[in-house]
PDB file of N, CA and C in Angstrom:
ATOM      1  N   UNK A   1      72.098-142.339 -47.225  1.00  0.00           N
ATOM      2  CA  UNK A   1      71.838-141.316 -48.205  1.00  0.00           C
ATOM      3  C   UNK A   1      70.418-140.762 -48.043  1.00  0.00           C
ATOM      4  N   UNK A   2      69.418-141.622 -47.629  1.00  0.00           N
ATOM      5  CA  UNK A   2      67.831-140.931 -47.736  1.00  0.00           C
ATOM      6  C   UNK A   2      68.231-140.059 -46.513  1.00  0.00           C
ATOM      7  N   UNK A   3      68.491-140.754 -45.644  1.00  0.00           N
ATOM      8  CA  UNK A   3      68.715-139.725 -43.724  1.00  0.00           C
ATOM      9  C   UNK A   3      69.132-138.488 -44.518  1.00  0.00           C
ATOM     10  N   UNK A   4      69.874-138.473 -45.209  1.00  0.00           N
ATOM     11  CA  UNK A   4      71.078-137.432 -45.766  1.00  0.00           C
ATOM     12  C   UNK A   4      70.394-136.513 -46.478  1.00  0.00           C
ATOM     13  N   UNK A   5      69.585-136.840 -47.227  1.00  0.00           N
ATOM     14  CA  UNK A   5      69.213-136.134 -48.520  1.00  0.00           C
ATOM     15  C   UNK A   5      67.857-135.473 -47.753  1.00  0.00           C
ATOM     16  N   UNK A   6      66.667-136.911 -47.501  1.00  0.00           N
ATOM     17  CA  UNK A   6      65.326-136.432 -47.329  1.00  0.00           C
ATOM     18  C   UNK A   6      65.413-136.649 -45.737  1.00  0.00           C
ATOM     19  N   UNK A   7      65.098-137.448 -45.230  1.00  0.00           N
ATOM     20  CA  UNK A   7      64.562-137.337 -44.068  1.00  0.00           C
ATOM     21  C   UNK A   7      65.139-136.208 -42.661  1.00  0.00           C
ATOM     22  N   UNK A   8      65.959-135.968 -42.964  1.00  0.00           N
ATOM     23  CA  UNK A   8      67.027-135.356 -42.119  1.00  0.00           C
ATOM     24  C   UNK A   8      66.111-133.716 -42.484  1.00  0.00           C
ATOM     25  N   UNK A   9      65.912-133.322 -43.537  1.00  0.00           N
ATOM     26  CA  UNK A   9      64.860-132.513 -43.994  1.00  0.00           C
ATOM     27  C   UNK A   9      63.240-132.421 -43.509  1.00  0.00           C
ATOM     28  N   UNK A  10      62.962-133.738 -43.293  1.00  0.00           N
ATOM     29  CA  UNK A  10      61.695-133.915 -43.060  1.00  0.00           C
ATOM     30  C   UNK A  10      61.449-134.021 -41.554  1.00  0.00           C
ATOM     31  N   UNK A  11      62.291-134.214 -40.736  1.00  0.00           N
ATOM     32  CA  UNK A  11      62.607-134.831 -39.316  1.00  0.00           C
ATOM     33  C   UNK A  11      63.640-133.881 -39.145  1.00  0.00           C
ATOM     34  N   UNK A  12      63.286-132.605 -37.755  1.00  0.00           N
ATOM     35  CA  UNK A  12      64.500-132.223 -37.475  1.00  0.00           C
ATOM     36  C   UNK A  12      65.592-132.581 -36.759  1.00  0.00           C
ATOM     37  N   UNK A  13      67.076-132.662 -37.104  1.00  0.00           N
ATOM     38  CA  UNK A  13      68.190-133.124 -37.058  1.00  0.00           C
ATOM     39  C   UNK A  13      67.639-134.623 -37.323  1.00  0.00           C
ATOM     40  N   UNK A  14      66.972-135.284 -37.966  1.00  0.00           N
ATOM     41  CA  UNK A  14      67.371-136.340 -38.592  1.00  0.00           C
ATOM     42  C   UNK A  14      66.666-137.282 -38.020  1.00  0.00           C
ATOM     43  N   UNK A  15      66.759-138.641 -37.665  1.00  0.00           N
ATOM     44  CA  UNK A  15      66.385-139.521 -36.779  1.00  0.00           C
ATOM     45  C   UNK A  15      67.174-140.099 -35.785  1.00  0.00           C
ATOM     46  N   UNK A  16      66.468-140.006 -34.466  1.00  0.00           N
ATOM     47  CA  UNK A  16      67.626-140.416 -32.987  1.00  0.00           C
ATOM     48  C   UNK A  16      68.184-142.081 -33.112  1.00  0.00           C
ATOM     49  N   UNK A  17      68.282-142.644 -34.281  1.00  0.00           N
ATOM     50  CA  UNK A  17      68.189-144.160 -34.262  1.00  0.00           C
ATOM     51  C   UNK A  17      68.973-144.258 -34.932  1.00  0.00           C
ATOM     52  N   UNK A  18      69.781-145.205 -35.176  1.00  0.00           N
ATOM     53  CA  UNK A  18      70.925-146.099 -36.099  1.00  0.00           C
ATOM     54  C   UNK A  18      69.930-146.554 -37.512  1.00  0.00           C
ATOM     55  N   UNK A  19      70.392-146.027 -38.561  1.00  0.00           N
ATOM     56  CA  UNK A  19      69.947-146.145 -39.931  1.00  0.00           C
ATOM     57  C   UNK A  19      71.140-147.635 -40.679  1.00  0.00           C
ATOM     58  N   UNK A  20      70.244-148.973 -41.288  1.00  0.00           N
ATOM     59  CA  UNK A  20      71.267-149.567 -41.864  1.00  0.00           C
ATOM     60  C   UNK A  20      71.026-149.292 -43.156  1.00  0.00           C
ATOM     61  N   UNK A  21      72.387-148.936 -44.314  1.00  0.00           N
ATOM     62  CA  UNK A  21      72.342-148.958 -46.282  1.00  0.00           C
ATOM     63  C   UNK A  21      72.715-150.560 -46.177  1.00  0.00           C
ATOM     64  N   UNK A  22      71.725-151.023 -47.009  1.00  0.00           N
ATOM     65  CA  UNK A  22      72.127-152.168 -47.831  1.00  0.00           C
ATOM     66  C   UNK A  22      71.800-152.519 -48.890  1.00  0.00           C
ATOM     67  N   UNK A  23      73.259-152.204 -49.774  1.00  0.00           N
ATOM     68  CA  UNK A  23      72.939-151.487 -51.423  1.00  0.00           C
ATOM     69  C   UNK A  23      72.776-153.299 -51.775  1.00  0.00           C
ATOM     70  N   UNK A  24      73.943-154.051 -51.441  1.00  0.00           N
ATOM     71  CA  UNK A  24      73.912-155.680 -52.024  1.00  0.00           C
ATOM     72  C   UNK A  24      72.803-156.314 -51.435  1.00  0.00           C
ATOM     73  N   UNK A  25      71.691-155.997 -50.797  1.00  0.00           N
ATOM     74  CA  UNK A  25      70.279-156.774 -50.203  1.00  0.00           C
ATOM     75  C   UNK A  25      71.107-157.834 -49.235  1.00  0.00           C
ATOM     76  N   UNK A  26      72.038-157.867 -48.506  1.00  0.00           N
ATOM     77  CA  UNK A  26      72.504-159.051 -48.173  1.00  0.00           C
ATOM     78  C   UNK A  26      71.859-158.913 -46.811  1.00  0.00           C
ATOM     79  N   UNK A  27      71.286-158.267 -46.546  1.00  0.00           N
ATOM     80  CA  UNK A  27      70.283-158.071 -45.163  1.00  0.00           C
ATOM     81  C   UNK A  27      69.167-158.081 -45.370  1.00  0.00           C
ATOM     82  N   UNK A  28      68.498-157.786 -46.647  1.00  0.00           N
ATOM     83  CA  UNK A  28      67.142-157.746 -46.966  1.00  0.00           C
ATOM     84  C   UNK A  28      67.118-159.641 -47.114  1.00  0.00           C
ATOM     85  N   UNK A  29      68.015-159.706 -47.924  1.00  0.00           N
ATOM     86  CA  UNK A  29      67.915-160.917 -48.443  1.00  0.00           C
ATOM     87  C   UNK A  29      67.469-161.910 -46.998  1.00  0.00           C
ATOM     88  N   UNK A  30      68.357-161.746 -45.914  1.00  0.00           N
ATOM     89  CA  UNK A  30      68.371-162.410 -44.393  1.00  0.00           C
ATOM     90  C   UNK A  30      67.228-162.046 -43.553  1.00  0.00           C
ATOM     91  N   UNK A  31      66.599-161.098 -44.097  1.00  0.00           N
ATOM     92  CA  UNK A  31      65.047-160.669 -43.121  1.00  0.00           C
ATOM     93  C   UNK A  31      63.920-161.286 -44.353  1.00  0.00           C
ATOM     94  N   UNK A  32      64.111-161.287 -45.648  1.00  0.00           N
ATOM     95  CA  UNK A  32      63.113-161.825 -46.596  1.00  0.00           C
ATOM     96  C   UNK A  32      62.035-160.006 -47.281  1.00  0.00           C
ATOM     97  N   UNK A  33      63.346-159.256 -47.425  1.00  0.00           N
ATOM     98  CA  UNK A  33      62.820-158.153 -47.744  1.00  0.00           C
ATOM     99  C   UNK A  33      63.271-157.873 -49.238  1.00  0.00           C
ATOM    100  N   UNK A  34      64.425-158.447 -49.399  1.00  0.00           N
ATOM    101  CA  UNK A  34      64.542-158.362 -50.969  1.00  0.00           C
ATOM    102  C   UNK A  34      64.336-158.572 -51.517  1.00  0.00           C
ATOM    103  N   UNK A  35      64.080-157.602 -52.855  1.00  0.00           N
ATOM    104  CA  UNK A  35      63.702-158.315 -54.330  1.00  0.00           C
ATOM    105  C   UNK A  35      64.454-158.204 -55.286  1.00  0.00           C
ATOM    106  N   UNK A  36      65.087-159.682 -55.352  1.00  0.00           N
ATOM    107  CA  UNK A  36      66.107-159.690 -56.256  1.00  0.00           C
ATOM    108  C   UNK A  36      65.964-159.429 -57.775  1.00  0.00           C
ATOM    109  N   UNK A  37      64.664-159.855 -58.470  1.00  0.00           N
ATOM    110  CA  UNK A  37      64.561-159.219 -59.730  1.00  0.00           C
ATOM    111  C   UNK A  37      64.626-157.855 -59.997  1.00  0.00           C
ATOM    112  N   UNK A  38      64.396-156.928 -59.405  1.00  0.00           N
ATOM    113  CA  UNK A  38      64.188-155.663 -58.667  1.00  0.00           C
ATOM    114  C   UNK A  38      65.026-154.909 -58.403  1.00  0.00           C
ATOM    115  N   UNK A  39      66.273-155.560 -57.567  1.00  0.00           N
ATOM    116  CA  UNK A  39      67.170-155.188 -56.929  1.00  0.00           C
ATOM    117  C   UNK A  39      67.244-154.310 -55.854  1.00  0.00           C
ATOM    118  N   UNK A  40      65.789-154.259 -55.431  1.00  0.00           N
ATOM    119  CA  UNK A  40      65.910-153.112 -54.263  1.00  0.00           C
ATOM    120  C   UNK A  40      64.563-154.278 -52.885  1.00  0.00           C
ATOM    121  N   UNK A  41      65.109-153.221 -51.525  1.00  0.00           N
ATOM    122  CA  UNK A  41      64.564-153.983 -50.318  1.00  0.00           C
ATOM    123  C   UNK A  41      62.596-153.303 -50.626  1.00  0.00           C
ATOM    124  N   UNK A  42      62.103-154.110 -49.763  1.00  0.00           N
ATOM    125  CA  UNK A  42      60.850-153.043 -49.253  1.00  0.00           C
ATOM    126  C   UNK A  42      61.311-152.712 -48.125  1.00  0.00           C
ATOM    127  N   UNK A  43      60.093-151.645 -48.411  1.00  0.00           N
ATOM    128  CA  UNK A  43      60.327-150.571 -46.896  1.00  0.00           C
ATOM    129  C   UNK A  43      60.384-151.321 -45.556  1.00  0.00           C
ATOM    130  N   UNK A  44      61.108-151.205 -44.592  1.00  0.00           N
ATOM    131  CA  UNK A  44      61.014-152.313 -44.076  1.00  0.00           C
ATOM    132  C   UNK A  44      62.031-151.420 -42.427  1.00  0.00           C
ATOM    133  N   UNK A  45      61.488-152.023 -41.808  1.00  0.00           N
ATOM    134  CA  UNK A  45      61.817-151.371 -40.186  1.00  0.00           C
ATOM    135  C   UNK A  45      61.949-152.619 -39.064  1.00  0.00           C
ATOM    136  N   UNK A  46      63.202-152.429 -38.403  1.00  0.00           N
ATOM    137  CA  UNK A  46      63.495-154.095 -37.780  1.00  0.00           C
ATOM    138  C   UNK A  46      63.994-153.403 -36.596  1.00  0.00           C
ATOM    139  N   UNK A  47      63.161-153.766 -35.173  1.00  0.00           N
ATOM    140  CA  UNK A  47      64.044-153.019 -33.775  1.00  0.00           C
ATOM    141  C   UNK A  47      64.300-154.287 -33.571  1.00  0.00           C
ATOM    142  N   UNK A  48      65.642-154.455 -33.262  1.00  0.00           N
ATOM    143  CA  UNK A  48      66.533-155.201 -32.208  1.00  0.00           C
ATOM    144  C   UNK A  48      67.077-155.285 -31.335  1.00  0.00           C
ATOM    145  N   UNK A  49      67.179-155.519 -30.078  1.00  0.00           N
ATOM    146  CA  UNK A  49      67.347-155.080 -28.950  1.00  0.00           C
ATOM    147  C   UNK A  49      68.734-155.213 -28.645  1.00  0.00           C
ATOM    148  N   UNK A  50      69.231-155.102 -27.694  1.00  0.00           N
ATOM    149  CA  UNK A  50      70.662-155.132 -27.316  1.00  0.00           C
ATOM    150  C   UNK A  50      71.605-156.321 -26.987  1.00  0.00           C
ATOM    151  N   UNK A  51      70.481-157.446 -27.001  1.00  0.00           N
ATOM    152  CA  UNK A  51      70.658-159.047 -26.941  1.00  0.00           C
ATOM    153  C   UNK A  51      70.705-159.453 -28.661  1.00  0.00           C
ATOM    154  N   UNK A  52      70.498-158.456 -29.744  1.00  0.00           N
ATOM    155  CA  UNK A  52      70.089-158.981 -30.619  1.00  0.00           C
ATOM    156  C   UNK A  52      68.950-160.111 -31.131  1.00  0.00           C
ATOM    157  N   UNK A  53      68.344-160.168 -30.182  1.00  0.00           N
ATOM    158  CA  UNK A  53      66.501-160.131 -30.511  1.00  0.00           C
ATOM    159  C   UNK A  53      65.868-159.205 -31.235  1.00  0.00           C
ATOM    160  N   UNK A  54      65.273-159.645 -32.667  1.00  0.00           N
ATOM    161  CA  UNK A  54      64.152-159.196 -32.711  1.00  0.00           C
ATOM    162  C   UNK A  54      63.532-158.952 -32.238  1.00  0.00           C
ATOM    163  N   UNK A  55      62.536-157.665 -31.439  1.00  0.00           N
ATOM    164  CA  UNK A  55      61.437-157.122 -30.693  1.00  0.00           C
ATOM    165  C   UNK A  55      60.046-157.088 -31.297  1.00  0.00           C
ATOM    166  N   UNK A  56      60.536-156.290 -32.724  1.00  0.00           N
ATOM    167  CA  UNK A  56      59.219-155.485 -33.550  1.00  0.00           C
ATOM    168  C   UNK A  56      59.719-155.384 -35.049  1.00  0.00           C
ATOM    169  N   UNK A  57      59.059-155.597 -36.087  1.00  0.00           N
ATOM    170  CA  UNK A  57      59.001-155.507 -37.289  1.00  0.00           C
ATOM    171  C   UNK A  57      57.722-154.451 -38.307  1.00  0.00           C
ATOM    172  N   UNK A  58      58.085-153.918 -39.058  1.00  0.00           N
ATOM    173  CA  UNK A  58      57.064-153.388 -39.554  1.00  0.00           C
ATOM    174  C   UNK A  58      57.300-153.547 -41.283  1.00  0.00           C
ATOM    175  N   UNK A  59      56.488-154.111 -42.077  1.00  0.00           N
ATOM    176  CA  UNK A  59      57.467-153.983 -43.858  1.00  0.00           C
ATOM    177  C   UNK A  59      56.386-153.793 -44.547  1.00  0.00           C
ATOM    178  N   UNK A  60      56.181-152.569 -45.395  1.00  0.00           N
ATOM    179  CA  UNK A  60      55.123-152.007 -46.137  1.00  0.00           C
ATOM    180  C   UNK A  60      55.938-152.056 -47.914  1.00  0.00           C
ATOM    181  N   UNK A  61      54.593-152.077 -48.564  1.00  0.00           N
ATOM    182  CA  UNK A  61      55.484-151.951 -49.882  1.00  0.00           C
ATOM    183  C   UNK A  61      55.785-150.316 -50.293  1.00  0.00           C
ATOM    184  N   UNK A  62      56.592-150.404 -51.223  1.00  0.00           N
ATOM    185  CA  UNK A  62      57.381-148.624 -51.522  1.00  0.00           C
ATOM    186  C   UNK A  62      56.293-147.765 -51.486  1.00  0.00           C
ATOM    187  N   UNK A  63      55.109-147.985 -52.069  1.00  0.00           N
ATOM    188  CA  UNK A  63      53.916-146.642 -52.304  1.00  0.00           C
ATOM    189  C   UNK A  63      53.599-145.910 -51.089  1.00  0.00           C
ATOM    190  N   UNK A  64      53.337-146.827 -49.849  1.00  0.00           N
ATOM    191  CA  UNK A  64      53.480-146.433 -48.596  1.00  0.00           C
ATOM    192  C   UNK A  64      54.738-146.364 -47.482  1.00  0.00           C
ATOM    193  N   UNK A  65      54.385-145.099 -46.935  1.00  0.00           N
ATOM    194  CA  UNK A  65      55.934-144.437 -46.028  1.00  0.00           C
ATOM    195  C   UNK A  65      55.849-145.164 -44.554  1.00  0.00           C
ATOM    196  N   UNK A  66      56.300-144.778 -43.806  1.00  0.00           N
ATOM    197  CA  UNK A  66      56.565-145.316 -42.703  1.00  0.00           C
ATOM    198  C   UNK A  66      56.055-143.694 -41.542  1.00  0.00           C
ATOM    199  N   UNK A  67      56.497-144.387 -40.483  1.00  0.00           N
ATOM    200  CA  UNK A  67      56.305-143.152 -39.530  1.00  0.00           C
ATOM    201  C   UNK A  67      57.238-143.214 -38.407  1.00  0.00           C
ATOM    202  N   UNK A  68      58.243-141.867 -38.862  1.00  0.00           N
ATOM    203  CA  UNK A  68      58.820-141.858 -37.714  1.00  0.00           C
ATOM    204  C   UNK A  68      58.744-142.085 -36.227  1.00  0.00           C
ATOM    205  N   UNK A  69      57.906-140.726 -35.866  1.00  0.00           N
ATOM    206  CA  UNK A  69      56.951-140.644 -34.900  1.00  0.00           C
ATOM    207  C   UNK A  69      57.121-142.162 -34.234  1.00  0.00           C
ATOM    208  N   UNK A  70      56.223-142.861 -34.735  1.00  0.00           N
ATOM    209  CA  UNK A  70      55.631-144.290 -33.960  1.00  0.00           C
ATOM    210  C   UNK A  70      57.049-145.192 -34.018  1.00  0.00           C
ATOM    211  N   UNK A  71      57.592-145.345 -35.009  1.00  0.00           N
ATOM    212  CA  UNK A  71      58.539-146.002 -34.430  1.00  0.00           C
ATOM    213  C   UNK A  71      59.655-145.533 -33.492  1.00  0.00           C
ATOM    214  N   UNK A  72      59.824-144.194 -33.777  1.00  0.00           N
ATOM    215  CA  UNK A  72      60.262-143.727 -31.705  1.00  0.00           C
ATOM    216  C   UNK A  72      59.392-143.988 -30.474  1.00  0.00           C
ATOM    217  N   UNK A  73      58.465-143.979 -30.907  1.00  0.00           N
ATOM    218  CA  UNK A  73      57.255-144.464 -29.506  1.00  0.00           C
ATOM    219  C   UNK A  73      57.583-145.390 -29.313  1.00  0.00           C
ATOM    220  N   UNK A  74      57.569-146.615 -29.955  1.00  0.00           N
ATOM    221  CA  UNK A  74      57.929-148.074 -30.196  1.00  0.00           C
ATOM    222  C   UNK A  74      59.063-148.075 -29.528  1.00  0.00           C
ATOM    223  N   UNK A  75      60.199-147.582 -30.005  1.00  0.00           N
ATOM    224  CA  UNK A  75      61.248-147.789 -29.276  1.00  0.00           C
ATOM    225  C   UNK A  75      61.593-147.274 -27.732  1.00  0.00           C
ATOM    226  N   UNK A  76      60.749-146.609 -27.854  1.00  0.00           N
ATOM    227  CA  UNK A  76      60.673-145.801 -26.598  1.00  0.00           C
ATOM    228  C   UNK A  76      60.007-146.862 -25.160  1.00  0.00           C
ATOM    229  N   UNK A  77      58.977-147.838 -25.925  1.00  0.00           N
ATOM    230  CA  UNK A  77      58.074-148.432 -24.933  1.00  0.00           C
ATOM    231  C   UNK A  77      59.295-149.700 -24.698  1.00  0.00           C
ATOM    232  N   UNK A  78      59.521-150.540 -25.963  1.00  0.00           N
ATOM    233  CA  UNK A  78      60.563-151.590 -25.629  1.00  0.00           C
ATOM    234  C   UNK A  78      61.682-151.152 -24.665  1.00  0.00           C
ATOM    235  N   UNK A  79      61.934-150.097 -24.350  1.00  0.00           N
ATOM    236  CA  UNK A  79      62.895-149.413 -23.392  1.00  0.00           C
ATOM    237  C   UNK A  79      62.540-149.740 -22.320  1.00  0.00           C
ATOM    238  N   UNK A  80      61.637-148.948 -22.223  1.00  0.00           N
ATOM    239  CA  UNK A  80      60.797-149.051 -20.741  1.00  0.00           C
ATOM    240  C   UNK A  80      60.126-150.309 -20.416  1.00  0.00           C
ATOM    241  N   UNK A  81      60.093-150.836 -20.984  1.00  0.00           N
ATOM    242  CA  UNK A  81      59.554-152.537 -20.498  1.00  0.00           C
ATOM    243  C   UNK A  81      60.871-152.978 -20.278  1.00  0.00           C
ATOM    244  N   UNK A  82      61.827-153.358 -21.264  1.00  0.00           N
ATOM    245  CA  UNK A  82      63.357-153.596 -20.744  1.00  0.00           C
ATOM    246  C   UNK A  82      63.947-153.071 -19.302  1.00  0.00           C
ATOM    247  N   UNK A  83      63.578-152.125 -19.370  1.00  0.00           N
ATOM    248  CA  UNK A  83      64.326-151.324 -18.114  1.00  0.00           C
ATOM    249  C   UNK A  83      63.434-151.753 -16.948  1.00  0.00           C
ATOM    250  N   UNK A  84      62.474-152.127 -16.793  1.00  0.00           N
ATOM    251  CA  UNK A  84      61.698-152.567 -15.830  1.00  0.00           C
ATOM    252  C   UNK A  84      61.639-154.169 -15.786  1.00  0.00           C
ATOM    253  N   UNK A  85      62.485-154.840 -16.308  1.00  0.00           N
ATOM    254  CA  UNK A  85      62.607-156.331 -16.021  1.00  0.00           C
ATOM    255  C   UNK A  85      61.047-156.942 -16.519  1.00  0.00           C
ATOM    256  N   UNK A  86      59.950-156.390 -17.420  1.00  0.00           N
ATOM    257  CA  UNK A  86      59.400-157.328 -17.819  1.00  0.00           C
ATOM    258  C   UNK A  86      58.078-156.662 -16.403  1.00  0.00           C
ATOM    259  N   UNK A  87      57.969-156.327 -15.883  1.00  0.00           N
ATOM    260  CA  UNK A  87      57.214-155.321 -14.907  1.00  0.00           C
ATOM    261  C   UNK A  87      56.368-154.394 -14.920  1.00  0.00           C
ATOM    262  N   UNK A  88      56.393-154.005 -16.031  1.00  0.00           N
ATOM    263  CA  UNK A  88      55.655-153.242 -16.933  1.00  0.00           C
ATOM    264  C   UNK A  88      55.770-153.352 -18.227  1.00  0.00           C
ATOM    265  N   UNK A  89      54.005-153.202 -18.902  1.00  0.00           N
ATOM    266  CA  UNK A  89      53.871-153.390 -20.158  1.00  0.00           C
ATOM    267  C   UNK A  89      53.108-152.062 -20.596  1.00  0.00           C
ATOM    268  N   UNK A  90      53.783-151.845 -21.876  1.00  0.00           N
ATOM    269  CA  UNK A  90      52.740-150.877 -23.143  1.00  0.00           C
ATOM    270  C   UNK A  90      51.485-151.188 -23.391  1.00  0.00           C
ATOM    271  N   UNK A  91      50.394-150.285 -23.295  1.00  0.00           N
ATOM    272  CA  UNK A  91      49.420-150.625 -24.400  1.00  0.00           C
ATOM    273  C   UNK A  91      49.626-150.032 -25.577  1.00  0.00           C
ATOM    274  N   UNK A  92      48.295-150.107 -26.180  1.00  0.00           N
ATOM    275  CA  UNK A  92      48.277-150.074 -27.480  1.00  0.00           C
ATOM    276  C   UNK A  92      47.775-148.234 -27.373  1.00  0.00           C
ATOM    277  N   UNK A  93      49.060-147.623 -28.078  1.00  0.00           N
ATOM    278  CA  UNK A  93      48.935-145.764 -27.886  1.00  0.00           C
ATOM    279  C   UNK A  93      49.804-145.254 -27.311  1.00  0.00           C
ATOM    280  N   UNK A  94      50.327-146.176 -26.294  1.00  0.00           N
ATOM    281  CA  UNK A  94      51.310-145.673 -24.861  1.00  0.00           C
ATOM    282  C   UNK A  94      51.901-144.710 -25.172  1.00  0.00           C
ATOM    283  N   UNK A  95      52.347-143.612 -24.988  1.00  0.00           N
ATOM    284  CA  UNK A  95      53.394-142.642 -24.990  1.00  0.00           C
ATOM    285  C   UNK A  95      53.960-142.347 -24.148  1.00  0.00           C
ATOM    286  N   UNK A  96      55.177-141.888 -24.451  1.00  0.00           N
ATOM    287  CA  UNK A  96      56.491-141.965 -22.885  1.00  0.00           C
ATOM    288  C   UNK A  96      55.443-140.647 -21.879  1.00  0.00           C
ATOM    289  N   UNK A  97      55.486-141.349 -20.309  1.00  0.00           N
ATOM    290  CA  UNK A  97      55.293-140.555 -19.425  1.00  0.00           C
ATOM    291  C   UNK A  97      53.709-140.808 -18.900  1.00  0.00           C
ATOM    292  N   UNK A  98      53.077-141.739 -19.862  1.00  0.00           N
ATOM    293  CA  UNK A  98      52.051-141.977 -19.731  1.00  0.00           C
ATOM    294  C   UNK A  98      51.503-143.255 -18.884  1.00  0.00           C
ATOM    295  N   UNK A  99      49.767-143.705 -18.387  1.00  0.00           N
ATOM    296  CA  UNK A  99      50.259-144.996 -17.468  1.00  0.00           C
ATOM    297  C   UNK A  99      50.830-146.067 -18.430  1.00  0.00           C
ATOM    298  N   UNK A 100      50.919-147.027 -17.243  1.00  0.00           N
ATOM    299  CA  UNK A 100      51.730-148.245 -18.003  1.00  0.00           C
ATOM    300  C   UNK A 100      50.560-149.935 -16.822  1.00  0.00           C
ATOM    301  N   UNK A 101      51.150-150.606 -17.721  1.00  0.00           N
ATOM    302  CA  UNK A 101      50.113-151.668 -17.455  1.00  0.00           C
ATOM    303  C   UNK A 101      51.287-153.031 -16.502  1.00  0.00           C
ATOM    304  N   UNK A 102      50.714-153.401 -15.523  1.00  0.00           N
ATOM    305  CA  UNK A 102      51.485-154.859 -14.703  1.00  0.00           C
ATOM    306  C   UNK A 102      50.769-155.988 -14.954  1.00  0.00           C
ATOM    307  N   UNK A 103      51.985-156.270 -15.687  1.00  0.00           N
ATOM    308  CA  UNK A 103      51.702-157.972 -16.887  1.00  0.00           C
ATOM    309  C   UNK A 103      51.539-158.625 -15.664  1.00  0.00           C
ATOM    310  N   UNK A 104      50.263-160.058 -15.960  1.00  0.00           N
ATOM    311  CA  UNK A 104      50.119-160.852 -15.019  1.00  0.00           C
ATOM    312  C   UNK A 104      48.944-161.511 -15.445  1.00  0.00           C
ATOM    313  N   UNK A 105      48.147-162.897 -14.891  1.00  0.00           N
ATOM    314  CA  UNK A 105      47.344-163.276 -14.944  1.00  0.00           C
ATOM    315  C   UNK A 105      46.064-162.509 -14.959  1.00  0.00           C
ATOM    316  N   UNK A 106      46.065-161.663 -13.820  1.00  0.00           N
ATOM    317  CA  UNK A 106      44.432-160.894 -13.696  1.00  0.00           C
ATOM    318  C   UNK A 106      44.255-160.097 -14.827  1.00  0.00           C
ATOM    319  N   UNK A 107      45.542-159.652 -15.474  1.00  0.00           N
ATOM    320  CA  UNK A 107      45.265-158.324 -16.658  1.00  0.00           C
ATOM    321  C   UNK A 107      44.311-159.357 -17.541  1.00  0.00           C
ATOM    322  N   UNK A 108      44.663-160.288 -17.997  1.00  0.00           N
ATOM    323  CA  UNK A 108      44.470-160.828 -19.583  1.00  0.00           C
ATOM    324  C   UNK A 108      42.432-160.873 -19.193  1.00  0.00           C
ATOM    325  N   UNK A 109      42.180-160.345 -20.254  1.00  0.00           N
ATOM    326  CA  UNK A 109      40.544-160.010 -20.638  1.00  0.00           C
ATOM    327  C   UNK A 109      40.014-158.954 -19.660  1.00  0.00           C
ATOM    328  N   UNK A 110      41.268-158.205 -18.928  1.00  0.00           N
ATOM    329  CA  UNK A 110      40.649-157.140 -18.350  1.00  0.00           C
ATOM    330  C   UNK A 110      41.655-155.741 -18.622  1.00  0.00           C
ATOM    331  N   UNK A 111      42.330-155.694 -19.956  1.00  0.00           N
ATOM    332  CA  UNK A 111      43.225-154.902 -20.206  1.00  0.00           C
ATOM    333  C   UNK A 111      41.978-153.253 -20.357  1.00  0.00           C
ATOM    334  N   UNK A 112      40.969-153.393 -20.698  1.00  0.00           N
ATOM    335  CA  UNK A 112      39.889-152.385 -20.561  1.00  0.00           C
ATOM    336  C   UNK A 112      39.311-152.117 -19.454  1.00  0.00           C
ATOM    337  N   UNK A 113      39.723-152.587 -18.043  1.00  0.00           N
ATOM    338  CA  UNK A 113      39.312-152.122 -16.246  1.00  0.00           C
ATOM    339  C   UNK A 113      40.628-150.996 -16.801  1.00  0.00           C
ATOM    340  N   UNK A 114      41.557-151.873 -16.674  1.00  0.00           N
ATOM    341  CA  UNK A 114      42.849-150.741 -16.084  1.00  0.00           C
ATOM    342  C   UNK A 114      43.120-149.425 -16.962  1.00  0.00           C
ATOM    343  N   UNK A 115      43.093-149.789 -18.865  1.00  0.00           N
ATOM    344  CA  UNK A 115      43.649-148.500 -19.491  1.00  0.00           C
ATOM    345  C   UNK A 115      42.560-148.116 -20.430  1.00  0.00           C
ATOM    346  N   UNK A 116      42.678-147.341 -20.561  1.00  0.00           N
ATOM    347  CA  UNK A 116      41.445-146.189 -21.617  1.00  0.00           C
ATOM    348  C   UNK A 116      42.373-145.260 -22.398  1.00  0.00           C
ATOM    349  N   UNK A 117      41.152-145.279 -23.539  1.00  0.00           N
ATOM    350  CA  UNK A 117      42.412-144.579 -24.566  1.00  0.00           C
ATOM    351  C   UNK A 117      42.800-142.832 -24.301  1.00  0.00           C
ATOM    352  N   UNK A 118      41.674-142.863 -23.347  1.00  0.00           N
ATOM    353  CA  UNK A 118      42.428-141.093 -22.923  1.00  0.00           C
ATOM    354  C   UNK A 118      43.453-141.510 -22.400  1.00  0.00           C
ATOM    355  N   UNK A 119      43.745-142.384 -21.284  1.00  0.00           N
ATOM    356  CA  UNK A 119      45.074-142.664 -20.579  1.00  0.00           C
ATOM    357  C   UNK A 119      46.275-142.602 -21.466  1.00  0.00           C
ATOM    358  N   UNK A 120      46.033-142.648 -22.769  1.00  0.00           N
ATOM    359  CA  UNK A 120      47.279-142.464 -23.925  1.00  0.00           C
ATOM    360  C   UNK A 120      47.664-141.534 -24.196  1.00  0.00           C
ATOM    361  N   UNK A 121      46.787-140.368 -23.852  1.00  0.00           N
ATOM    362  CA  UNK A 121      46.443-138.824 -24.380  1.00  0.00           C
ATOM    363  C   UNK A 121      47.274-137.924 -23.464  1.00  0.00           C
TER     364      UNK A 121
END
């Protein structure tokens, strides 16, 4: 109903992602997002991958929104690390098309030789 009403409004044609309703919290309840006195979830954003792994979580309370935007980036990078067997990693900014980083011993305390935040740009 929000896709339906607002966001689909706010986001043109809507969002490229699978939206879950869960009016009975019986999913909030299983991630620890519900509030049962309340009766409603917090805001709350869960990528799962195609193994059904958890990847990424994000859960803000109602006053604050979320961002589309980044969580398509997000999903966008878990792609591309997936699709590359673990071969390439995101930094922190990455945007599709942009460099990408090779996980390994030498990176760790030298993730600032290889990427710069223009490289995100």
């Amino acid at each position: 109903m929000w896709n339906d009403h607002e966001l689909s409004k706010m986001v043109e044609g809507g969002i490229p992602y699978p939206m879950l309703a869960d009016q009975g919290g019986v999913v909030g309840t299983m991630y620890g997002v519900y509030d049962k006195d309340a009766g409603v979830e917090m805001r709350g954003r869960f990528i799962i991958d195609p193994d059904g792994v958890l990847q990424g979580y994000e859960v803000l309370t109602p006053p604050v929104g979320r961002n589309v935007s980044e969580t398509t980036r997000q999903l966008k990078a878990f792609q591309l690390v997936r699709a590359a067997g673990g071969a390439e990693a995101t930094p922190s900014g990455w945007q599709p098309g942009k460099k990408t980083l090779k996980p390994g011993p030498e990176l760790v305390g030298n993730v600032w030789r290889e990427w710069k935040v223009e490289d995100a740009k």
